[in-house]
PDB file of N, CA and C in Angstrom:
ATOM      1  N   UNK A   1       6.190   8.933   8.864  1.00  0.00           N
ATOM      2  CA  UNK A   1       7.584   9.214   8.676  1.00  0.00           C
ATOM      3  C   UNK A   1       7.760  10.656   8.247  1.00  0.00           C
ATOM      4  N   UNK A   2       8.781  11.332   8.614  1.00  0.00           N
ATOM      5  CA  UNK A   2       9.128  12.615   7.742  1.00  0.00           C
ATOM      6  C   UNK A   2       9.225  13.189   7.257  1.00  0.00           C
ATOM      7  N   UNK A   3      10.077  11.909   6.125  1.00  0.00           N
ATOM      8  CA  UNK A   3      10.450  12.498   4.684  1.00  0.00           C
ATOM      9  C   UNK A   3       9.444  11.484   4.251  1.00  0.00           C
ATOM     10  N   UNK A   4       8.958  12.659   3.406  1.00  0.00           N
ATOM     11  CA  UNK A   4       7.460  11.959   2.611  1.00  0.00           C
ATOM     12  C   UNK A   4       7.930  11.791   0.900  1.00  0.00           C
ATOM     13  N   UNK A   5       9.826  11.144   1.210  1.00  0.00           N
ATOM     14  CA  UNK A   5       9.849  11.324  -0.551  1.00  0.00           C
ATOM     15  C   UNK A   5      10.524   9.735   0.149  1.00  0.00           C
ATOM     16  N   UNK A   6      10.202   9.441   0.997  1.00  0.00           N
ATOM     17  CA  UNK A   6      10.476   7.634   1.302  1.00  0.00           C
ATOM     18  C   UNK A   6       9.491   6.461   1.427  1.00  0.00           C
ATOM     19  N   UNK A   7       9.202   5.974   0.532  1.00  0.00           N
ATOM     20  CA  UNK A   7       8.604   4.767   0.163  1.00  0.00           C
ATOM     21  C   UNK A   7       8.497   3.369   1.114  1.00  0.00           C
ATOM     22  N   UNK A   8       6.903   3.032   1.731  1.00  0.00           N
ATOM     23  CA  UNK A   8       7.207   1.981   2.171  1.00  0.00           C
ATOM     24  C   UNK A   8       6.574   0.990   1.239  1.00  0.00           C
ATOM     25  N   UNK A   9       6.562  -0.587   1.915  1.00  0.00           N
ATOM     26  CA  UNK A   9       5.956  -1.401   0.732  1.00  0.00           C
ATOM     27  C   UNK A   9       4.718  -1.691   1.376  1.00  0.00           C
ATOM     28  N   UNK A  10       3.430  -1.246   0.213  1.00  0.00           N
ATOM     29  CA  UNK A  10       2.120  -1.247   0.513  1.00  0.00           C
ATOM     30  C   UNK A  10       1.864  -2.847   0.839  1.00  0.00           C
ATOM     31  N   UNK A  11       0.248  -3.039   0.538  1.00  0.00           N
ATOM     32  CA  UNK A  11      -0.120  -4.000   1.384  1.00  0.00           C
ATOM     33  C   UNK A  11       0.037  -5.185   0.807  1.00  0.00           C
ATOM     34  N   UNK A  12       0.187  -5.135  -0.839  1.00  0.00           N
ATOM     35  CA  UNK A  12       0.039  -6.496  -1.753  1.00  0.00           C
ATOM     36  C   UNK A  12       1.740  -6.540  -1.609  1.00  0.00           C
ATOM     37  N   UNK A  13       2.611  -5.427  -1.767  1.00  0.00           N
ATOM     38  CA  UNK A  13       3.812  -6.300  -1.711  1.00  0.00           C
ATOM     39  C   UNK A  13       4.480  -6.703  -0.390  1.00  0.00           C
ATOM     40  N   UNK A  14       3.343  -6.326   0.688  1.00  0.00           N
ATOM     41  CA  UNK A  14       3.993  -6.895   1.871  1.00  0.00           C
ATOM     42  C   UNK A  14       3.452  -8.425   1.686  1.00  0.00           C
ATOM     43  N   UNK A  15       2.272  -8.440   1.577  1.00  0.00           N
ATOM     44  CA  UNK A  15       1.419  -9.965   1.251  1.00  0.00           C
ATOM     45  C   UNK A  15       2.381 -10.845   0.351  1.00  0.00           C
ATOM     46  N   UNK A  16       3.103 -10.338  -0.489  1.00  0.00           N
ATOM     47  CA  UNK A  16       3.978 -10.912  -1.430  1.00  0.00           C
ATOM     48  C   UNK A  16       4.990 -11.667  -0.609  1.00  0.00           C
ATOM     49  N   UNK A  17       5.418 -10.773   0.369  1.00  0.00           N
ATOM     50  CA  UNK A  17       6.765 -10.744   0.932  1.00  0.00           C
ATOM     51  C   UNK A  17       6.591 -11.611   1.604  1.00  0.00           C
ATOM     52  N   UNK A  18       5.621 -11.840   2.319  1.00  0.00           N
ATOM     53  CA  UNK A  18       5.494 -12.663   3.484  1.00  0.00           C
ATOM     54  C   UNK A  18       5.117 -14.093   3.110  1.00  0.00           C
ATOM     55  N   UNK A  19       4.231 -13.778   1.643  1.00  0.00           N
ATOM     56  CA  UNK A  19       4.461 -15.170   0.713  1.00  0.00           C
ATOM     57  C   UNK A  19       6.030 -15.766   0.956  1.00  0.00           C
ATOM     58  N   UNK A  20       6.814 -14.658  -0.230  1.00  0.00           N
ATOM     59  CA  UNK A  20       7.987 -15.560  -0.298  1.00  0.00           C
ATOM     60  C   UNK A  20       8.549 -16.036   1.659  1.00  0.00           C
ATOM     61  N   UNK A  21       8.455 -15.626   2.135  1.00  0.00           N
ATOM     62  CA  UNK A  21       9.403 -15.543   3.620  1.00  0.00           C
ATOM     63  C   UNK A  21       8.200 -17.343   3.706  1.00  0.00           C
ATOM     64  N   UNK A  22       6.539 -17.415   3.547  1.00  0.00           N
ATOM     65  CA  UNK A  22       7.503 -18.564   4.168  1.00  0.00           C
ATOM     66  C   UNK A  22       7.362 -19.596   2.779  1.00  0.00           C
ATOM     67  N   UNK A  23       7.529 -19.390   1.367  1.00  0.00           N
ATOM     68  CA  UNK A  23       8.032 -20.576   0.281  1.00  0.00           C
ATOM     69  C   UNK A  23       9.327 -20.840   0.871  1.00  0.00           C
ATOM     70  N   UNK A  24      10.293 -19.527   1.109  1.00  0.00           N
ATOM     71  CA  UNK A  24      11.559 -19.713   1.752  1.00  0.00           C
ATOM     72  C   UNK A  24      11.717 -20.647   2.746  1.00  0.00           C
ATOM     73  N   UNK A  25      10.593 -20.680   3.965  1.00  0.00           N
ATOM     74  CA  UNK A  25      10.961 -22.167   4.302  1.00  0.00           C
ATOM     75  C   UNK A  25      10.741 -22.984   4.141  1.00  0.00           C
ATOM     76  N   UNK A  26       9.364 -23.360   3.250  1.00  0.00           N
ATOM     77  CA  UNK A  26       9.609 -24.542   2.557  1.00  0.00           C
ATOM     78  C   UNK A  26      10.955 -24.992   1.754  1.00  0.00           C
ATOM     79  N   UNK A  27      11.791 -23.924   1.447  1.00  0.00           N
ATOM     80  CA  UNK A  27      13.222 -24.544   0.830  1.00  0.00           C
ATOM     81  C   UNK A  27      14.231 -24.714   1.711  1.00  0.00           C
ATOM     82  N   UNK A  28      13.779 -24.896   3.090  1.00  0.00           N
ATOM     83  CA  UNK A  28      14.879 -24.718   3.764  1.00  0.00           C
ATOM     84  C   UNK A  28      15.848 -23.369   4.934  1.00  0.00           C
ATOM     85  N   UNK A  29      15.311 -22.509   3.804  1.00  0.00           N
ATOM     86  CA  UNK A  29      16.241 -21.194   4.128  1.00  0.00           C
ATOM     87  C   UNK A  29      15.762 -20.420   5.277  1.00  0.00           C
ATOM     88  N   UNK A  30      14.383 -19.978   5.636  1.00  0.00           N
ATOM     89  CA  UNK A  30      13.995 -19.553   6.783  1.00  0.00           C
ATOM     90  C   UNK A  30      13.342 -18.057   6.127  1.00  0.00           C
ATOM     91  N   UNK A  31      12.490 -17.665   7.311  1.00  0.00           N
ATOM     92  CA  UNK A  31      11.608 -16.759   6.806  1.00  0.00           C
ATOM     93  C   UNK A  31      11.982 -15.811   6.307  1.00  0.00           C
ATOM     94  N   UNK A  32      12.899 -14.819   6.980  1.00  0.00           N
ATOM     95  CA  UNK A  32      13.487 -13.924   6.464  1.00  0.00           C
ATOM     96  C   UNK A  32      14.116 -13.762   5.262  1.00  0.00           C
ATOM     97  N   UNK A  33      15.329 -14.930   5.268  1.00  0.00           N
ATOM     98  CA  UNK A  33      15.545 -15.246   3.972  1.00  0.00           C
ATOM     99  C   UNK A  33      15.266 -14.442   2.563  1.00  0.00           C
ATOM    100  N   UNK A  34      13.983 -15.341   2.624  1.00  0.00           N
ATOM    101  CA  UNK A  34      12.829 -15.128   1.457  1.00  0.00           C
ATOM    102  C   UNK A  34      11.961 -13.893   1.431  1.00  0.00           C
ATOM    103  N   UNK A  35      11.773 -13.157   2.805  1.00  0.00           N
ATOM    104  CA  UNK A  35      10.990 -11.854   2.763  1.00  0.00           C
ATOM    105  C   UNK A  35      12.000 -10.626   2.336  1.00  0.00           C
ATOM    106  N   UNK A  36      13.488 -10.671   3.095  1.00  0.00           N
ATOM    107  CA  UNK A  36      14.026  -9.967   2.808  1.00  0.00           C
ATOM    108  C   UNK A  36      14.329  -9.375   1.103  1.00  0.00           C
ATOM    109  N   UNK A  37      14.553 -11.403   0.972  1.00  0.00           N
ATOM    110  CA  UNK A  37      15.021 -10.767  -1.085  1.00  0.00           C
ATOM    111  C   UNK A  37      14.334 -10.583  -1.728  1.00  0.00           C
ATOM    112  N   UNK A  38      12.538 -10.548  -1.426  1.00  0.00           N
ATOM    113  CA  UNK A  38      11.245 -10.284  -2.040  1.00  0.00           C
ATOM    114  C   UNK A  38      11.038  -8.200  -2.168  1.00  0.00           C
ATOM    115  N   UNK A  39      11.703  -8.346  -1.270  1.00  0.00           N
ATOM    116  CA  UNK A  39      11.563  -6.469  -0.377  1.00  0.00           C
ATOM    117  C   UNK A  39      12.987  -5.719  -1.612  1.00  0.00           C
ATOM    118  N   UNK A  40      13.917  -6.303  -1.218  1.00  0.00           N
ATOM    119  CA  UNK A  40      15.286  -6.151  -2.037  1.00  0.00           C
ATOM    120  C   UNK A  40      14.913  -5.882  -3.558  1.00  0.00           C
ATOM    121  N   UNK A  41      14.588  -6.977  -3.705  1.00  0.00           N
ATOM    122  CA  UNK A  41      14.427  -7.157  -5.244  1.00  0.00           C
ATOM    123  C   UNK A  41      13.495  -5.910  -5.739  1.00  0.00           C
ATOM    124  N   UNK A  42      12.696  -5.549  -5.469  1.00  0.00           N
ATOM    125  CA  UNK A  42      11.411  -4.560  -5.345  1.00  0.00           C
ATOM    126  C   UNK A  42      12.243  -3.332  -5.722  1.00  0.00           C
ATOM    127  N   UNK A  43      13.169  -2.728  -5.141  1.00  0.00           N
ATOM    128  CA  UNK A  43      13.962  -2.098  -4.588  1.00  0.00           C
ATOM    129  C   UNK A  43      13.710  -1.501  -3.316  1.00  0.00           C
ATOM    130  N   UNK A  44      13.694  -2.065  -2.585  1.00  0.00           N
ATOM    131  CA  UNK A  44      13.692  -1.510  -1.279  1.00  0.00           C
ATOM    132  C   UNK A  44      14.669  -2.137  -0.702  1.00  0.00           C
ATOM    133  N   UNK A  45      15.204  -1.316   1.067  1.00  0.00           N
ATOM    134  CA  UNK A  45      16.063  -1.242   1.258  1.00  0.00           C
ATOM    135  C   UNK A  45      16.096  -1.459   2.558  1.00  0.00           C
ATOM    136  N   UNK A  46      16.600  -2.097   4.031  1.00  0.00           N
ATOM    137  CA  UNK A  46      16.847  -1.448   5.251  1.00  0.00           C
ATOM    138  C   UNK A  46      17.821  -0.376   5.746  1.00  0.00           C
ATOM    139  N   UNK A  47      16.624   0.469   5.996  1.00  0.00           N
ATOM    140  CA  UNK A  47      17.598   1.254   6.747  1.00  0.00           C
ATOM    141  C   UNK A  47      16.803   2.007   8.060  1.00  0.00           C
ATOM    142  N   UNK A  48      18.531   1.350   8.939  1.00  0.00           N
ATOM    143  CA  UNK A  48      18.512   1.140  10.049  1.00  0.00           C
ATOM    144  C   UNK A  48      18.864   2.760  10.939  1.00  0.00           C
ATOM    145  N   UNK A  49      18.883   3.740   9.759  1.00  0.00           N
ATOM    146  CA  UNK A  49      19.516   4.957  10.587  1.00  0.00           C
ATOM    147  C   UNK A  49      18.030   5.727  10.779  1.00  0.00           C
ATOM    148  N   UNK A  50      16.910   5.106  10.050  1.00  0.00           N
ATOM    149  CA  UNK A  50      15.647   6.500  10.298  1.00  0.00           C
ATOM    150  C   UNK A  50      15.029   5.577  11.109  1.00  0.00           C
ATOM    151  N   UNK A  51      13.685   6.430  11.947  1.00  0.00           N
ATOM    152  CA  UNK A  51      13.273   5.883  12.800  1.00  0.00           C
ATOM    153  C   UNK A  51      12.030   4.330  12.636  1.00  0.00           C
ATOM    154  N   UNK A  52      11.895   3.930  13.487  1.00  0.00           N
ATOM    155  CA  UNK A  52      10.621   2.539  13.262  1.00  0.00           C
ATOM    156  C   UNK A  52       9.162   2.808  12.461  1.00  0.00           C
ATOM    157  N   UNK A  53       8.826   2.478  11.273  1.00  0.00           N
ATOM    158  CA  UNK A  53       8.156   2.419  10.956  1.00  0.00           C
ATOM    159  C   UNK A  53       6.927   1.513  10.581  1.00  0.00           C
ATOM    160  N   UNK A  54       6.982   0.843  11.978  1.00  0.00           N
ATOM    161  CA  UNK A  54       6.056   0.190  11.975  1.00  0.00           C
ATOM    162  C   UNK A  54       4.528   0.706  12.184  1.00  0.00           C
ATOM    163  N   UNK A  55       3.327   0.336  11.920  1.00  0.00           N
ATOM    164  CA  UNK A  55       2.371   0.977  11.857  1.00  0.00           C
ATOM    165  C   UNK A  55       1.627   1.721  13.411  1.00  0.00           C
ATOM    166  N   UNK A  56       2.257   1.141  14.746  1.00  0.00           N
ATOM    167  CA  UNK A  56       2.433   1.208  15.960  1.00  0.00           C
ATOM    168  C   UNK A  56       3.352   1.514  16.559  1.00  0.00           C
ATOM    169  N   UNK A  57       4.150   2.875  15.657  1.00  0.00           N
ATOM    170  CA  UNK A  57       5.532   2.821  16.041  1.00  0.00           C
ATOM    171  C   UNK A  57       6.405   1.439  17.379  1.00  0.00           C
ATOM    172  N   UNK A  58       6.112   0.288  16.891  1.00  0.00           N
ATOM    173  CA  UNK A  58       6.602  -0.902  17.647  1.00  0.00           C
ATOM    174  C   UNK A  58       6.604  -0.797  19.041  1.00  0.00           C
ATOM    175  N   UNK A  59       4.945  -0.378  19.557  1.00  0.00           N
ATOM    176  CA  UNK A  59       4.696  -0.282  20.601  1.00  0.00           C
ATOM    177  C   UNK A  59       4.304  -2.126  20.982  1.00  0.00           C
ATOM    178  N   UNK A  60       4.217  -3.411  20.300  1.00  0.00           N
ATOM    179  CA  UNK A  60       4.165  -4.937  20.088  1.00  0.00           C
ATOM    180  C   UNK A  60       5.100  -5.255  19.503  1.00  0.00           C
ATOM    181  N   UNK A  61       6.611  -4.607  19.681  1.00  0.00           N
ATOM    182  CA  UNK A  61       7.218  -5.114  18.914  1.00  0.00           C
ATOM    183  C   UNK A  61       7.746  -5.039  17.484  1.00  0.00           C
ATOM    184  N   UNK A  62       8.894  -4.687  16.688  1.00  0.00           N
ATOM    185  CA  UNK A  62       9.099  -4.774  15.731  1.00  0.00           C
ATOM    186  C   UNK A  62       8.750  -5.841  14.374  1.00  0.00           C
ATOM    187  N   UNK A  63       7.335  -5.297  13.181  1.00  0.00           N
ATOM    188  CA  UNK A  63       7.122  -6.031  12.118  1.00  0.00           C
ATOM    189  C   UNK A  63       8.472  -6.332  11.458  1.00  0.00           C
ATOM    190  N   UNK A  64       7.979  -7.216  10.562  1.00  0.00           N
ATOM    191  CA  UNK A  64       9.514  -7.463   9.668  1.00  0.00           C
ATOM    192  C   UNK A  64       9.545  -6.599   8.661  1.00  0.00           C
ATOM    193  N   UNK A  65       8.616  -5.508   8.358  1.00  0.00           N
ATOM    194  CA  UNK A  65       8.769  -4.366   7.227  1.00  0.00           C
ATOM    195  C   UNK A  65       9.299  -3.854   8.182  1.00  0.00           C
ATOM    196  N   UNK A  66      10.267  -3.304   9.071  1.00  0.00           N
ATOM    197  CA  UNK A  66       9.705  -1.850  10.015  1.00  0.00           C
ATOM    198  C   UNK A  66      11.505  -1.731   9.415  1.00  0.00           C
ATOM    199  N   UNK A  67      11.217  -0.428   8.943  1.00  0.00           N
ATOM    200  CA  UNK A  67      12.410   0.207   8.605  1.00  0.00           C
ATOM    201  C   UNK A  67      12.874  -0.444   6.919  1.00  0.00           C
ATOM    202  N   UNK A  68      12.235  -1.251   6.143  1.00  0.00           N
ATOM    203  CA  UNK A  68      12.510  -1.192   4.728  1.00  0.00           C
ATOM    204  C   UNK A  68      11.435  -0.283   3.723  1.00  0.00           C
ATOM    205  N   UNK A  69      12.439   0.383   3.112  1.00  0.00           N
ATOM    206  CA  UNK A  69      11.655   1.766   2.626  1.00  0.00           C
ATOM    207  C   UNK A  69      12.727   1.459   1.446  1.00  0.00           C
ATOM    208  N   UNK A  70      11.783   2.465   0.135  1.00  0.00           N
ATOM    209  CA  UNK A  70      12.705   3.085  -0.908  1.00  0.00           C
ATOM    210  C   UNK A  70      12.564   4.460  -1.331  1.00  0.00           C
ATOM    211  N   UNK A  71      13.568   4.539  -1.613  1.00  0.00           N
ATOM    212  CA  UNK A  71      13.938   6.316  -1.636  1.00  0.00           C
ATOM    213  C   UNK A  71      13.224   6.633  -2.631  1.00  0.00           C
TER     214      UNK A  71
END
């Protein structure tokens, strides 16, 4: 990425995230759900105006981190 004063979420709080996404469906709610407010809570953020930051710039497709960063 660019701006090197933007934060992505390393590897344990992606592991986290993807925990909660799927406890989240064990409650019902669905994966995202639960990954998103794991990422949120953290403080991180989507944003949809800088470019894909997925580790393959989403040459397979968009991860579910790709584009949550904190400032």
């Amino acid at each position: 990425m660019a701006n090197s004063m933007i934060t992505q979420p390393n590897y344990e709080e992606l592991r986290d995230a993807f925990q909660a996404g799927f406890d989240s469906i064990d409650d019902g709610d669905g994966f995202y759900h639960g990954f998103h407010a794991f990422l949120a809570d953290r403080g991180f953020g989507k944003r949809e105006d800088i470019p894909c930051t997925c580790s393959d710039n989403g040459a397979h497709g968009h991860q579910p981190e790709c584009q949550w960063v904190k400032p």
